[in-house]
C-alpha atoms as a PDB file:
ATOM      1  CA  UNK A   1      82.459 107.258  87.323  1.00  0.00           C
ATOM      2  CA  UNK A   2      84.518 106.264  83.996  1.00  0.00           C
ATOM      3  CA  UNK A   3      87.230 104.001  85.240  1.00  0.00           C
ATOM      4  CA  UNK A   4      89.881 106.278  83.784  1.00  0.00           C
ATOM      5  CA  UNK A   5      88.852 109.344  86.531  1.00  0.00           C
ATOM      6  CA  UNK A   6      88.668 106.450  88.877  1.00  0.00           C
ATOM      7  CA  UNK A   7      92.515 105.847  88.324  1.00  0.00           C
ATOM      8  CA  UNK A   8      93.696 109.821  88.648  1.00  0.00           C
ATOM      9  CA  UNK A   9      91.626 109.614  91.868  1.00  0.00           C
ATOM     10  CA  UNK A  10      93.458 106.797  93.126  1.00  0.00           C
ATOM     11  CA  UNK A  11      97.048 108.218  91.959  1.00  0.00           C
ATOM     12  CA  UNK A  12      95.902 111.303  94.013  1.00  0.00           C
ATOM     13  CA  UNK A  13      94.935 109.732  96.808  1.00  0.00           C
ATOM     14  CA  UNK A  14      98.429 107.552  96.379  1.00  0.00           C
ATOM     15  CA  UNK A  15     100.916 110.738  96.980  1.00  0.00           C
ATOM     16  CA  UNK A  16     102.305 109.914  99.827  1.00  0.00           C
ATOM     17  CA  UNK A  17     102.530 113.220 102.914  1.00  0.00           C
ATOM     18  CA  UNK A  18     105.415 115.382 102.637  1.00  0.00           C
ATOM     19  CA  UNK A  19     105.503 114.495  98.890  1.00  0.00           C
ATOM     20  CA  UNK A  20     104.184 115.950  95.653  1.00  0.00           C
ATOM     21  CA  UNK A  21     103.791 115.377  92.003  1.00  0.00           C
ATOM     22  CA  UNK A  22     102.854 117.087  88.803  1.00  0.00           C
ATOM     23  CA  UNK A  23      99.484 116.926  86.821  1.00  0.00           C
ATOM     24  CA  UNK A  24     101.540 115.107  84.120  1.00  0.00           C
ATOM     25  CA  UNK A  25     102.811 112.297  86.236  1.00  0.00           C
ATOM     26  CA  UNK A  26      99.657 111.867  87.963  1.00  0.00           C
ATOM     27  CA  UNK A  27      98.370 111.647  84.519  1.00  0.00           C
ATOM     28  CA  UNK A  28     100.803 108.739  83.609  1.00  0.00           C
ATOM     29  CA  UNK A  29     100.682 106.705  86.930  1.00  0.00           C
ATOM     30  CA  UNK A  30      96.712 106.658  85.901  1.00  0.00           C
ATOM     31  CA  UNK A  31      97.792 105.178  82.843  1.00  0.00           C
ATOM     32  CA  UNK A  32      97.231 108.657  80.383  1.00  0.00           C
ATOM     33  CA  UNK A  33     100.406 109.918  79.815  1.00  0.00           C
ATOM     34  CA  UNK A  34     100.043 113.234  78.302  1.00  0.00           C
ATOM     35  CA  UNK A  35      96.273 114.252  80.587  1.00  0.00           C
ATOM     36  CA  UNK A  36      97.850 116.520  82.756  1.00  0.00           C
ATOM     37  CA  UNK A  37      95.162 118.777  81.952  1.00  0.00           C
ATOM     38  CA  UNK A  38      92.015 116.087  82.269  1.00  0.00           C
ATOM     39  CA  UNK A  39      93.989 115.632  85.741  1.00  0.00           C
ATOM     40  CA  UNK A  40      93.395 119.694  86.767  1.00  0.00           C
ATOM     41  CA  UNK A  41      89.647 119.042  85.370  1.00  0.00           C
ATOM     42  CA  UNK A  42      88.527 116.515  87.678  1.00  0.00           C
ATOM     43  CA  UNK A  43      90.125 117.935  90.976  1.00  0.00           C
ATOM     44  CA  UNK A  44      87.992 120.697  89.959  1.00  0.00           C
ATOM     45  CA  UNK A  45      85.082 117.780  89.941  1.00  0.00           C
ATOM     46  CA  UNK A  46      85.816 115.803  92.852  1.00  0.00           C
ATOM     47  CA  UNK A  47      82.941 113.671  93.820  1.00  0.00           C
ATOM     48  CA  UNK A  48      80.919 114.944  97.107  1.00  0.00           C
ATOM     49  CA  UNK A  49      82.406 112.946 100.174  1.00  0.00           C
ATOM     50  CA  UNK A  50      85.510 111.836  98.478  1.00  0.00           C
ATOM     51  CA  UNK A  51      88.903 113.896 100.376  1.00  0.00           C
ATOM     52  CA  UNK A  52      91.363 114.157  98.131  1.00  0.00           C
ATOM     53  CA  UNK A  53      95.147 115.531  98.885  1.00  0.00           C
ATOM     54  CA  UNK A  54      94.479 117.777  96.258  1.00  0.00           C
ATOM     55  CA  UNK A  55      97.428 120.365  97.437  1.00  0.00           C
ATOM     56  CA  UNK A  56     100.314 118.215  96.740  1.00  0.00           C
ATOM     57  CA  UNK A  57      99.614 118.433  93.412  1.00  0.00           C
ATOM     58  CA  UNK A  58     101.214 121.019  91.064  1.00  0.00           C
ATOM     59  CA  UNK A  59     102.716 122.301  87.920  1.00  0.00           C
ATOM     60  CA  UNK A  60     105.425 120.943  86.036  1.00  0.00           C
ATOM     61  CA  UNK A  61     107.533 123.353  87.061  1.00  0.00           C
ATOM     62  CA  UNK A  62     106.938 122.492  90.599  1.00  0.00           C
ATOM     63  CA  UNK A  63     104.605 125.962  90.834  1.00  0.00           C
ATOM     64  CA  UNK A  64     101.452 126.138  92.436  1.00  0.00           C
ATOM     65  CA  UNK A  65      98.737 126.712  90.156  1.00  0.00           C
ATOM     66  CA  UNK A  66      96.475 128.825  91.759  1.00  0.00           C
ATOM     67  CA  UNK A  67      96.647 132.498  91.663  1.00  0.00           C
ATOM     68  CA  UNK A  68      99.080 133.971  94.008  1.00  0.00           C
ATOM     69  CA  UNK A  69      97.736 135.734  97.116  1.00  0.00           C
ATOM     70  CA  UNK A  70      94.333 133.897  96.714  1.00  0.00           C
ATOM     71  CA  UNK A  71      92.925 132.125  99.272  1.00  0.00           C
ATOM     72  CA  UNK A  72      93.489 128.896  97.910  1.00  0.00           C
ATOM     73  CA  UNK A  73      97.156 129.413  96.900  1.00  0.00           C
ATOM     74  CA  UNK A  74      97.346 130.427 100.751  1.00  0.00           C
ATOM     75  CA  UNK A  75      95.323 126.975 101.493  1.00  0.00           C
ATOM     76  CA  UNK A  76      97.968 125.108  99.516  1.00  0.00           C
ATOM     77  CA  UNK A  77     101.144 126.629 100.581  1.00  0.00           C
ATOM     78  CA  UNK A  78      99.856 126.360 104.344  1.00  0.00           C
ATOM     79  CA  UNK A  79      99.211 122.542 103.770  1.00  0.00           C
ATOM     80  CA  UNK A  80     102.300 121.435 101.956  1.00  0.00           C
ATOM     81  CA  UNK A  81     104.180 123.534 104.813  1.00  0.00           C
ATOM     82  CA  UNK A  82     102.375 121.771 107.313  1.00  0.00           C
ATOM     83  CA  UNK A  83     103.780 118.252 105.726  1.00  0.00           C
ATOM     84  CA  UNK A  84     107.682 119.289 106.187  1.00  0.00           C
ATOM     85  CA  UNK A  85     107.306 120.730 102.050  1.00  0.00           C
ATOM     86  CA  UNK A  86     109.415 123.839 101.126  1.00  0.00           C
ATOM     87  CA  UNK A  87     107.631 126.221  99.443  1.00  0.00           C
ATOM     88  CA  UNK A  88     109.375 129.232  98.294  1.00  0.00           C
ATOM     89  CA  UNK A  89     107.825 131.743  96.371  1.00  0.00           C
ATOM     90  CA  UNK A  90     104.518 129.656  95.006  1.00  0.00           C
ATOM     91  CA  UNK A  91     107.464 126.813  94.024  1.00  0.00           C
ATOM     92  CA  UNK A  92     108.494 123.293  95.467  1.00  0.00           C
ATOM     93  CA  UNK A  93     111.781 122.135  94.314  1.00  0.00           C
ATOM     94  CA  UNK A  94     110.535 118.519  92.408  1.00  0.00           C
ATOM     95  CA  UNK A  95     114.535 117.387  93.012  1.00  0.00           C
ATOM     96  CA  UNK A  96     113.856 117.273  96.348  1.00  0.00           C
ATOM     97  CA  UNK A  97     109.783 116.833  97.423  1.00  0.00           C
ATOM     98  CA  UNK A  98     108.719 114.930  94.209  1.00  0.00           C
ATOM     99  CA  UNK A  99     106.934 111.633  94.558  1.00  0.00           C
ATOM    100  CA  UNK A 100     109.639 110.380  91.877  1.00  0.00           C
ATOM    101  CA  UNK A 101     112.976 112.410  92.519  1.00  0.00           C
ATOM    102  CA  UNK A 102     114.377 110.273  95.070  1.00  0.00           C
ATOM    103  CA  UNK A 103     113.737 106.904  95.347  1.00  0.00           C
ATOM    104  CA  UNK A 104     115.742 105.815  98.328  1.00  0.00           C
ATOM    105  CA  UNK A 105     113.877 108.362 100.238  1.00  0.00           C
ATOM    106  CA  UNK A 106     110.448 107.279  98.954  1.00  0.00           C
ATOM    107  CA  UNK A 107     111.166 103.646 100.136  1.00  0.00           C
ATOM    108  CA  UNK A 108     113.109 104.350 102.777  1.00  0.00           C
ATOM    109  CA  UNK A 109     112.915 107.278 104.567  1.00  0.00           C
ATOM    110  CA  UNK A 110     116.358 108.565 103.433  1.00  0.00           C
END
C-alpha cells in the first residue's frame, strides 16, 4: 500500500464517533490538500479486513454522497444517527458535527 493511501486510511480511521468530515479535509489531514476525490476512490478500495468508519465521511456540503433511498444512503444515515449525528434530509450541518467546527467540543466535550 503507497504510503499516501496509508495516510487517508489513518485520517479515516481518526474521525472521532459522533463526528464527521469532508473528502477534502480528509484529503488535507493526509497531507493532499485538494484529493478529495482520490479520498472517495479508495473507500471504494478498502483493503479486505481493514473496518473503516467510512459513514462519517461526506460531501463538502455536508451531503451524503450516495444515492438517496439506496441501501447504502439508508446504511449511512442509520449509522451517523446511531452516533448522536443529525441528519436531515441526506445533510449534516458541518457547523455543528464537523471534526473541525468546534474545537472546544472536540477537546472537550463541550
Amino acid at each position: 500500500m503507497q504510503d499516501s493511501h496509508a495516510r487517508v486510511y489513518a485520517a479515516i480511521a481518526a474521525i472521532p464517533p459522533g463526528r464527521v468530515a469532508s473528502y477534502g479535509a480528509i484529503a488535507a489531514r493526509a497531507g493532499l490538500p485538494g484529493r478529495a476525490r482520490l479520498v472517495g476512490r479508495l473507500l471504494g478500495e478498502v483493503p479486505d479486513g481493514m473496518e473503516l468508519p467510512w459513514f462519517r465521511v461526506l460531501r463538502a456540503s455536508g451531503e451524503i454522497a450516495l444515492p438517496k433511498g439506496s441501501r447504502g444512503f439508508r446504511e449511512q444515515v442509520r449509522r451517523l444517527r446511531a452516533e448522536g449525528v443529525e441528519v436531515k434530509n441526506g445533510r449534516v450541518a458541518l457547523s455543528a458535527f464537523g471534526l473541525d467546527a468546534n474545537l472546544d467540543r472536540a477537546l472537550w466535550g463541550m
